[in-house]
Structures are given as C-alpha cells and as structure tokens.
N, C-alpha and C. Protein backbone atom coordinates (compact mmCIF):
# COMPACT_ATOMS: atom_id res chain seq x y z
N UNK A 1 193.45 161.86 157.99
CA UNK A 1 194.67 161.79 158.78
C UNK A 1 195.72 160.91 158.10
N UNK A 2 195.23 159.84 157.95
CA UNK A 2 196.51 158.68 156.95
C UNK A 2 196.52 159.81 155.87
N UNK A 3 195.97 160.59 154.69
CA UNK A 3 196.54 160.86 153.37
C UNK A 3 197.43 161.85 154.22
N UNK A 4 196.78 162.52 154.97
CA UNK A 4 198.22 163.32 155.32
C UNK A 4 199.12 162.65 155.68
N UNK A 5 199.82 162.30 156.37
CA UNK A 5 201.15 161.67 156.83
C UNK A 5 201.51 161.27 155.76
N UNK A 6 200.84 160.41 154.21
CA UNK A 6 200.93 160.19 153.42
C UNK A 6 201.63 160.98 152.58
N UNK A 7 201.09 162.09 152.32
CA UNK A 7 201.32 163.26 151.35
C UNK A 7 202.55 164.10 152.50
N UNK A 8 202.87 164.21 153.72
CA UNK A 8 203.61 164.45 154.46
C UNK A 8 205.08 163.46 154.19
N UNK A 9 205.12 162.16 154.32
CA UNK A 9 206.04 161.20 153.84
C UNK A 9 206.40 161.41 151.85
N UNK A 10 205.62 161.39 151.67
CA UNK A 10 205.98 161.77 150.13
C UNK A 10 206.64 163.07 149.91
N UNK A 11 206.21 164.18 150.41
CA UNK A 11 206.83 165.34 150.59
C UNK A 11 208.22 165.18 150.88
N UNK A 12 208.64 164.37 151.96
CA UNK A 12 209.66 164.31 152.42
C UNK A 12 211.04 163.28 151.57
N UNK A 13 210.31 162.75 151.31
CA UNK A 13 211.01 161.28 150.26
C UNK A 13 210.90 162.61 149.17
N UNK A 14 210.52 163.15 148.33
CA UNK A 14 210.94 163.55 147.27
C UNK A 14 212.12 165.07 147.66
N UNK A 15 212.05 165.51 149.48
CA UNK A 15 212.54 165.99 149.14
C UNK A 15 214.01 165.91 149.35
N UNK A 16 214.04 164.79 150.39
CA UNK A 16 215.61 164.04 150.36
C UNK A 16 216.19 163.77 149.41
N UNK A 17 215.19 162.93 148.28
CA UNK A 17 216.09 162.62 146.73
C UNK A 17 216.93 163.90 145.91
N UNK A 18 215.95 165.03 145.87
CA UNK A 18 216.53 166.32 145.59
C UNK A 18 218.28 166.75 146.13
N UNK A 19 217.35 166.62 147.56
CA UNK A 19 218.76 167.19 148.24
C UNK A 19 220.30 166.07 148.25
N UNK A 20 219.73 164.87 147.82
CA UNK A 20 220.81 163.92 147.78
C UNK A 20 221.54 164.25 146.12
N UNK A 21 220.74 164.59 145.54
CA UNK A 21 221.47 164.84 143.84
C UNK A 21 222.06 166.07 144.10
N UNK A 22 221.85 167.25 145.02
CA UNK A 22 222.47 168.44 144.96
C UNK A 22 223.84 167.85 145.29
N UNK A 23 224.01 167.23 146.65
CA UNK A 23 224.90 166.74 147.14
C UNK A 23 226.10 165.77 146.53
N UNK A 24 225.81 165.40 145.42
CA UNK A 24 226.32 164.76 144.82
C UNK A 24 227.09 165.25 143.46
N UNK A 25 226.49 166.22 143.39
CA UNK A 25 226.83 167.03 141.81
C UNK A 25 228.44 167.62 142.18
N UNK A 26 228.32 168.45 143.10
CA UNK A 26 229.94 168.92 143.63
C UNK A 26 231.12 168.24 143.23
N UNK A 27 230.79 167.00 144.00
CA UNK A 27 231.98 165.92 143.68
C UNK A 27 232.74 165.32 142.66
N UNK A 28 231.50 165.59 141.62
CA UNK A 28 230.86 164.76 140.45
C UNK A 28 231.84 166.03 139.24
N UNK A 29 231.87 167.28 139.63
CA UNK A 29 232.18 168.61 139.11
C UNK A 29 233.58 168.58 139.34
N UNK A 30 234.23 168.57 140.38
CA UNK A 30 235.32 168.83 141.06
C UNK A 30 236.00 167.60 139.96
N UNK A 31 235.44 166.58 140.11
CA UNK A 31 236.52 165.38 139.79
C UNK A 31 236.72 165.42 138.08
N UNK A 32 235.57 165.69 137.41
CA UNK A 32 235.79 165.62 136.01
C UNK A 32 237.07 166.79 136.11
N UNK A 33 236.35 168.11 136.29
CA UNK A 33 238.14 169.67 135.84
C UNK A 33 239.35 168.86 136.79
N UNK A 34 239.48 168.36 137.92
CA UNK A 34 240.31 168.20 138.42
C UNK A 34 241.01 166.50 137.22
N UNK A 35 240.23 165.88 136.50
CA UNK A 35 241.51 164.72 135.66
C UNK A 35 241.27 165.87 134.39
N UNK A 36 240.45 166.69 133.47
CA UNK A 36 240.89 167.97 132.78
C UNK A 36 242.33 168.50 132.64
N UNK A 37 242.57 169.07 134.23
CA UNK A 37 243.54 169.83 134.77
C UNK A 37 244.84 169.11 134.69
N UNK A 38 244.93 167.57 135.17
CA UNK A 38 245.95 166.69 135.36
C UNK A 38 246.04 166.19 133.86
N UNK A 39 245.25 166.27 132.41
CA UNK A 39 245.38 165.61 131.43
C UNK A 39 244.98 164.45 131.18
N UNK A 40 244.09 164.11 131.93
CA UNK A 40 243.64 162.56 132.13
C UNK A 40 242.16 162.77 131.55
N UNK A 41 241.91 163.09 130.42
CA UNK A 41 241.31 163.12 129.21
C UNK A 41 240.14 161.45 129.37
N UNK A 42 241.15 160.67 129.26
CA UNK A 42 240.39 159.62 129.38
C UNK A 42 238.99 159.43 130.47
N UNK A 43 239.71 160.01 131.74
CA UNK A 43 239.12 159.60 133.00
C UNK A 43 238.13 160.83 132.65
N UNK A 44 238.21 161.88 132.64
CA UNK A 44 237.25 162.63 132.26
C UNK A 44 236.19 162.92 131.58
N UNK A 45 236.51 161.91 130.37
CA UNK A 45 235.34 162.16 129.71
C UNK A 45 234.05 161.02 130.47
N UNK A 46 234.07 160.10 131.16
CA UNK A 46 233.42 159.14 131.91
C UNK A 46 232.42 160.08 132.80
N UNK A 47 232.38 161.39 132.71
CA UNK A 47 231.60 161.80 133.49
C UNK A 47 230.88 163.35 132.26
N UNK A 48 231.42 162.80 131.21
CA UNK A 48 230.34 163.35 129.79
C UNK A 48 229.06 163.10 129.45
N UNK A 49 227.76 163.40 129.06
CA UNK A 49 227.35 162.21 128.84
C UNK A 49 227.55 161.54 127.66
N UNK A 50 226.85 160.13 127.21
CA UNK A 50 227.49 159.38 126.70
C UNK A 50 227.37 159.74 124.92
N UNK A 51 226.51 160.62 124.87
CA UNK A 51 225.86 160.69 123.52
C UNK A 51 226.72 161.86 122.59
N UNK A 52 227.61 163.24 124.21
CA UNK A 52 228.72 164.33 123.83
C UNK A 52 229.97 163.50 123.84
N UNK A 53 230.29 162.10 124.14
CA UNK A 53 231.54 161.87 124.62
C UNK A 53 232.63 161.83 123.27
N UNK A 54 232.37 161.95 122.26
CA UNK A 54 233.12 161.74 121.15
C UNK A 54 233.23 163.17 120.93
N UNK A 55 232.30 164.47 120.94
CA UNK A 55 232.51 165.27 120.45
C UNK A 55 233.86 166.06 121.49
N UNK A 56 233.57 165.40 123.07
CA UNK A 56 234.63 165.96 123.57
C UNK A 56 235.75 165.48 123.91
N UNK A 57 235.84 164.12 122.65
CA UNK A 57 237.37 163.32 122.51
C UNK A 57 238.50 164.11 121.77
N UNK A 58 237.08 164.42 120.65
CA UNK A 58 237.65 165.63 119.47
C UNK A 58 238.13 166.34 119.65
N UNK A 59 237.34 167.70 120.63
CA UNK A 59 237.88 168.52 121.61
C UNK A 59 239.09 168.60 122.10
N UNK A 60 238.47 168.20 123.23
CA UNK A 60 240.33 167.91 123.76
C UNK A 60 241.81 166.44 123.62
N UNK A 61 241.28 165.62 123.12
CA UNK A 61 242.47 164.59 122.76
C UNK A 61 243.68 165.23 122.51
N UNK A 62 243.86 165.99 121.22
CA UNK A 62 245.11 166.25 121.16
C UNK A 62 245.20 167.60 121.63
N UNK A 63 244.09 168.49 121.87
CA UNK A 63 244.40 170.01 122.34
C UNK A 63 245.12 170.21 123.83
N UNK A 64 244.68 168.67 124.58
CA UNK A 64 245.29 168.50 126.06
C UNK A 64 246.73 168.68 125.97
N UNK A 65 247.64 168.33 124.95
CA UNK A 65 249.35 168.58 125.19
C UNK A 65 249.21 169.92 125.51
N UNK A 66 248.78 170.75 124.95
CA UNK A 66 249.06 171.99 124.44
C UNK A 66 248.40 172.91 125.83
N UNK A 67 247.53 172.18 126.23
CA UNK A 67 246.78 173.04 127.15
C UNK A 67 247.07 172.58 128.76
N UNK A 68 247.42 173.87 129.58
CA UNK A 68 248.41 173.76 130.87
C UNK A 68 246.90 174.28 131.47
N UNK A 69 246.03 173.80 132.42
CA UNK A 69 245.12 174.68 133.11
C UNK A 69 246.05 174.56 134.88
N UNK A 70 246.22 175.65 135.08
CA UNK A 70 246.56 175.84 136.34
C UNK A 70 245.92 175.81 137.71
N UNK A 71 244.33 176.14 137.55
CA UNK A 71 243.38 176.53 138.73
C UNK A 71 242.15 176.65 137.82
N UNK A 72 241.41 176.01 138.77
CA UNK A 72 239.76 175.86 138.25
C UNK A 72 238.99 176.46 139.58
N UNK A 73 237.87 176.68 139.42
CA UNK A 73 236.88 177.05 140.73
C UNK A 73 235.60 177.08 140.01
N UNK A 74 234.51 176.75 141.17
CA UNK A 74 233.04 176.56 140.75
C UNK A 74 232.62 178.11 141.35
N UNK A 75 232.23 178.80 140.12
CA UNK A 75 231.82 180.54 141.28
C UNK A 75 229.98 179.90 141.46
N UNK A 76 229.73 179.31 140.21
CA UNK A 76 228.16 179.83 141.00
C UNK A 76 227.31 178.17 140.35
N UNK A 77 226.43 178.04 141.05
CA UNK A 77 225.39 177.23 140.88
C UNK A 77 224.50 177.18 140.54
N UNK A 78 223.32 176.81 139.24
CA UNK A 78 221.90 177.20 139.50
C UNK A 78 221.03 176.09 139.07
N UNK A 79 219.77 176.11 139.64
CA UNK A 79 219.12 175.17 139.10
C UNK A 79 217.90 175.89 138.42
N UNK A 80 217.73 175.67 137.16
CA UNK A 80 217.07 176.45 136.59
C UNK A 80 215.53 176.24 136.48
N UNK A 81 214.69 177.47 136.70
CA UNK A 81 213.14 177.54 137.05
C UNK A 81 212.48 177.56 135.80
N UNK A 82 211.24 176.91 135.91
CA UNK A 82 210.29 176.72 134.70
C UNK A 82 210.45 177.96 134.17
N UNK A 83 209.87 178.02 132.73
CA UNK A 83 210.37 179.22 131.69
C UNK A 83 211.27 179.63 131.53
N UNK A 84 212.62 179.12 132.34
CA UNK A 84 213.96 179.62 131.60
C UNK A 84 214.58 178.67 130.72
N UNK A 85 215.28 178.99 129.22
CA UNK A 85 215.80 178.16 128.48
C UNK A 85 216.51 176.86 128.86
N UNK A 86 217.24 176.79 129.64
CA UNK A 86 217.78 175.71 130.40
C UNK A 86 216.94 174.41 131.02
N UNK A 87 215.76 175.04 131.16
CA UNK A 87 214.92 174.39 132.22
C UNK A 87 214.58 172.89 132.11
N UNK A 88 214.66 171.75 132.88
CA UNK A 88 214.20 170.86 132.48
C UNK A 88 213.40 169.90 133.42
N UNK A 89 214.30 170.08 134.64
CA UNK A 89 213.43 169.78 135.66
C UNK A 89 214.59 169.62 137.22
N UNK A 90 214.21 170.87 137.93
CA UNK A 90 215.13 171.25 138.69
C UNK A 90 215.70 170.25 139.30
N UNK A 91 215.63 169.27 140.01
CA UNK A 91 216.47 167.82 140.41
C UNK A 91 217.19 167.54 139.51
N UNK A 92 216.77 167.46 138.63
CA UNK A 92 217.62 166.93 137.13
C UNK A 92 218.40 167.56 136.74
N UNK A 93 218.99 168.94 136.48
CA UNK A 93 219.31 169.84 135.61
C UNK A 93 220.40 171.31 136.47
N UNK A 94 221.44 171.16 136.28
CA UNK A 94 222.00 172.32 137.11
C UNK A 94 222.88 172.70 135.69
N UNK A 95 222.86 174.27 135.96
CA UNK A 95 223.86 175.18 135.09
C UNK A 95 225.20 175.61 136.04
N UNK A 96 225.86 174.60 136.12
CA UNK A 96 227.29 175.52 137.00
C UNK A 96 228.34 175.84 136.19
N UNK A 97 228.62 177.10 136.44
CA UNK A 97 229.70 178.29 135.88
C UNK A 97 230.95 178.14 137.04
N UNK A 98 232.52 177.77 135.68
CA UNK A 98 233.37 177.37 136.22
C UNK A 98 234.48 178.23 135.65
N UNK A 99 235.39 178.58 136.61
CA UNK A 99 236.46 179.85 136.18
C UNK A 99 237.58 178.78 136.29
N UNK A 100 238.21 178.93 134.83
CA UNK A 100 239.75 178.20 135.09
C UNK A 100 241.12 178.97 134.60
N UNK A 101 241.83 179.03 134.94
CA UNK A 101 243.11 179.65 134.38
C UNK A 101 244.08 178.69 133.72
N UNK A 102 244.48 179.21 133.03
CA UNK A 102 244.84 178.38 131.65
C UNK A 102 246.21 178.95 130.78
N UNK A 103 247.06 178.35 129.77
CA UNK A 103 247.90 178.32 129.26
C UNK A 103 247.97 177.67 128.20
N UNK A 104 247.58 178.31 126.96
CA UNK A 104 247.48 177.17 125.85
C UNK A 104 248.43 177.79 125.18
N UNK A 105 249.71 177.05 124.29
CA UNK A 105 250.78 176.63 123.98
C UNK A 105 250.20 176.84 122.33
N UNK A 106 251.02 177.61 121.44
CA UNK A 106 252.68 178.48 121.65
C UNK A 106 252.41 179.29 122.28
N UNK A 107 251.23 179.97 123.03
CA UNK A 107 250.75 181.43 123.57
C UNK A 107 251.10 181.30 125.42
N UNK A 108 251.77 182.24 125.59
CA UNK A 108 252.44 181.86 127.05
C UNK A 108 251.49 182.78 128.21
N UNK A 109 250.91 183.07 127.27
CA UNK A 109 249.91 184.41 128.40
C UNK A 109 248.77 183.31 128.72
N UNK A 110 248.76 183.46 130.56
CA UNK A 110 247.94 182.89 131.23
C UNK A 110 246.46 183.47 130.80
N UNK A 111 245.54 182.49 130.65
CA UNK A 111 243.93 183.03 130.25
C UNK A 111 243.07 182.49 131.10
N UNK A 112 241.91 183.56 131.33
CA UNK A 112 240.91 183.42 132.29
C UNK A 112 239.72 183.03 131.50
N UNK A 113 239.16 181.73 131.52
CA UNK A 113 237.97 181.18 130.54
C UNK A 113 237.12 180.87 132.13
N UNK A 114 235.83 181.66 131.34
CA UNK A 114 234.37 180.86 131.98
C UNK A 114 233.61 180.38 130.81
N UNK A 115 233.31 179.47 131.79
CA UNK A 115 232.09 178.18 130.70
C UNK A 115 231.24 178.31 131.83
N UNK A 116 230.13 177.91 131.15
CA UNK A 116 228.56 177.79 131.69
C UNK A 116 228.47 176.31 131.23
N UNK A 117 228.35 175.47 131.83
CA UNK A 117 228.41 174.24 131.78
C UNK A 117 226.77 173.21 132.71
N UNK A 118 226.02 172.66 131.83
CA UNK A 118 224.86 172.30 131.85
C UNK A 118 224.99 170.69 132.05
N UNK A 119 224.73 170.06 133.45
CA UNK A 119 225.03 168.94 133.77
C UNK A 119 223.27 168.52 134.03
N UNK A 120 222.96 166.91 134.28
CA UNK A 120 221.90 166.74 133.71
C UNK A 120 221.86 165.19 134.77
N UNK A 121 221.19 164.91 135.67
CA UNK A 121 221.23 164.27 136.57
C UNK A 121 220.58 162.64 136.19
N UNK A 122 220.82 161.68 135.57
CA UNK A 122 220.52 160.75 135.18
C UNK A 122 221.37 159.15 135.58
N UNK A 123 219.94 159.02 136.12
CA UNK A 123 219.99 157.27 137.10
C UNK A 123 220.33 157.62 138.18
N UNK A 124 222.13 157.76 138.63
CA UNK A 124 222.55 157.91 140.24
C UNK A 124 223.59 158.86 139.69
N UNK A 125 224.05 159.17 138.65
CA UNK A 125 225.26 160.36 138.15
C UNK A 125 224.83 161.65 137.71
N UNK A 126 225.88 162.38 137.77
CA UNK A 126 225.52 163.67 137.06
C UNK A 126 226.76 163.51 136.04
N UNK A 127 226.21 163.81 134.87
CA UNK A 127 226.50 164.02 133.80
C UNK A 127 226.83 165.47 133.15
N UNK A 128 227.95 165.32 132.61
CA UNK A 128 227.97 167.22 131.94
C UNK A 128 227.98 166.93 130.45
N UNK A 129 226.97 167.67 129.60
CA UNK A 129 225.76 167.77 128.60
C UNK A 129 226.39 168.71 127.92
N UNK A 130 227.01 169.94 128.04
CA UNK A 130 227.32 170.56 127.41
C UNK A 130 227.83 171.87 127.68
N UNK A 131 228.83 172.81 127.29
CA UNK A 131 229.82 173.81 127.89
C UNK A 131 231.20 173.45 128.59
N UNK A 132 231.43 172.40 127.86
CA UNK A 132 233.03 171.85 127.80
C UNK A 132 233.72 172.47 127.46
C-alpha cells in the first residue's frame, strides 16, 4: 500500500514537471521571434543556447537591417518519440515549426519562410538549439 501511493506520488510529480516545461516553452517561443521581429537581436539571442549564440550573432547582426519580418506564427508542436532523429528525451526536447513573413532588402517581394526549429529544455529555460 505505501509503494503505491509512492509510485502514485512519483507518477504525479514527474508528471506536473512535464506539463510545467510544456507550459513554459510558448512564452519562451513567442518572446525570442517577437525581439527577432522588432530587431532586438541582442535580446534574442539570450534565449539561444549558449554554445549556438555566436553562430546566430553571425547570422543575423548585420542581416537584421535588411530584414523586415512582418508576422510570425507557431503552426505546430512536437515532442519527439524514441527512434525518431530528433529524439532526446520528450520533457526536454520539442521541434516547433514557425511560419514568418518576411521582407529582405533590396528584394521587395514579401516571403513565406518555415523553419523547424529544435528547442531543448535545460535547468528552468527553454533554449532554441537550432533552425534559426
């Protein structure tokens, strides 16, 4: 009777932690494209992780003049299951695919870019790993 309630309480504690990192990733998503969108490069990369953050200074530092994104949206979410390439450990690890519309300069034609973007849940943040 105690291991159950035991293994019942543990069940439950691991599965709040889960559902508290899902909960958290949104925000975490929204806010990096949304200083992206505004050019605030700086503030954005703070939610890179720390080991991509130079490669995506490179990236966008100076490509941000040039680049007007108008509208971003999150279409889909996933957390990826053992045996798929992505996989690392579903709490940890989400693939969210993000549609933005865009304007990159001298080219005046509005463009529709999706990225598949692989964020990676470490300490109390979510981190985006790669598909910048």
């Amino acid at each position: 009777m105690i291991l159950r309630a035991f293994l019942l309480g543990l069940l439950l504690t691991t599965g709040c932690a889960a559902s508290s990192q899902s909960t958290t990733l949104m925000p975490q998503v929204s806010e990096f494209h949304r200083n992206l969108r505004w050019k605030r490069v700086e503030q954005a990369v703070l939610y890179v992780a720390p080991e991509q953050r130079s490669e995506f200074l490179d990236k966008y530092r100076d490509r941000i003049e040039v680049l007007d994104i108008d509208e971003y949206r999150v279409d889909r979410v996933e957390y990826p299951r053992p045996g798929e390439p992505a996989y690392a450990d579903p709490a940890t690890t989400a693939i969210v695919s993000v549609v933005r519309f865009q304007v990159e300069l001298p080219d005046v034609t509005r463009q529709k870019v999706t990225t598949q973007e692989r964020w990676v849940y470490r300490g109390k943040v979510w981190l985006l790993e790669s598909g910048y």
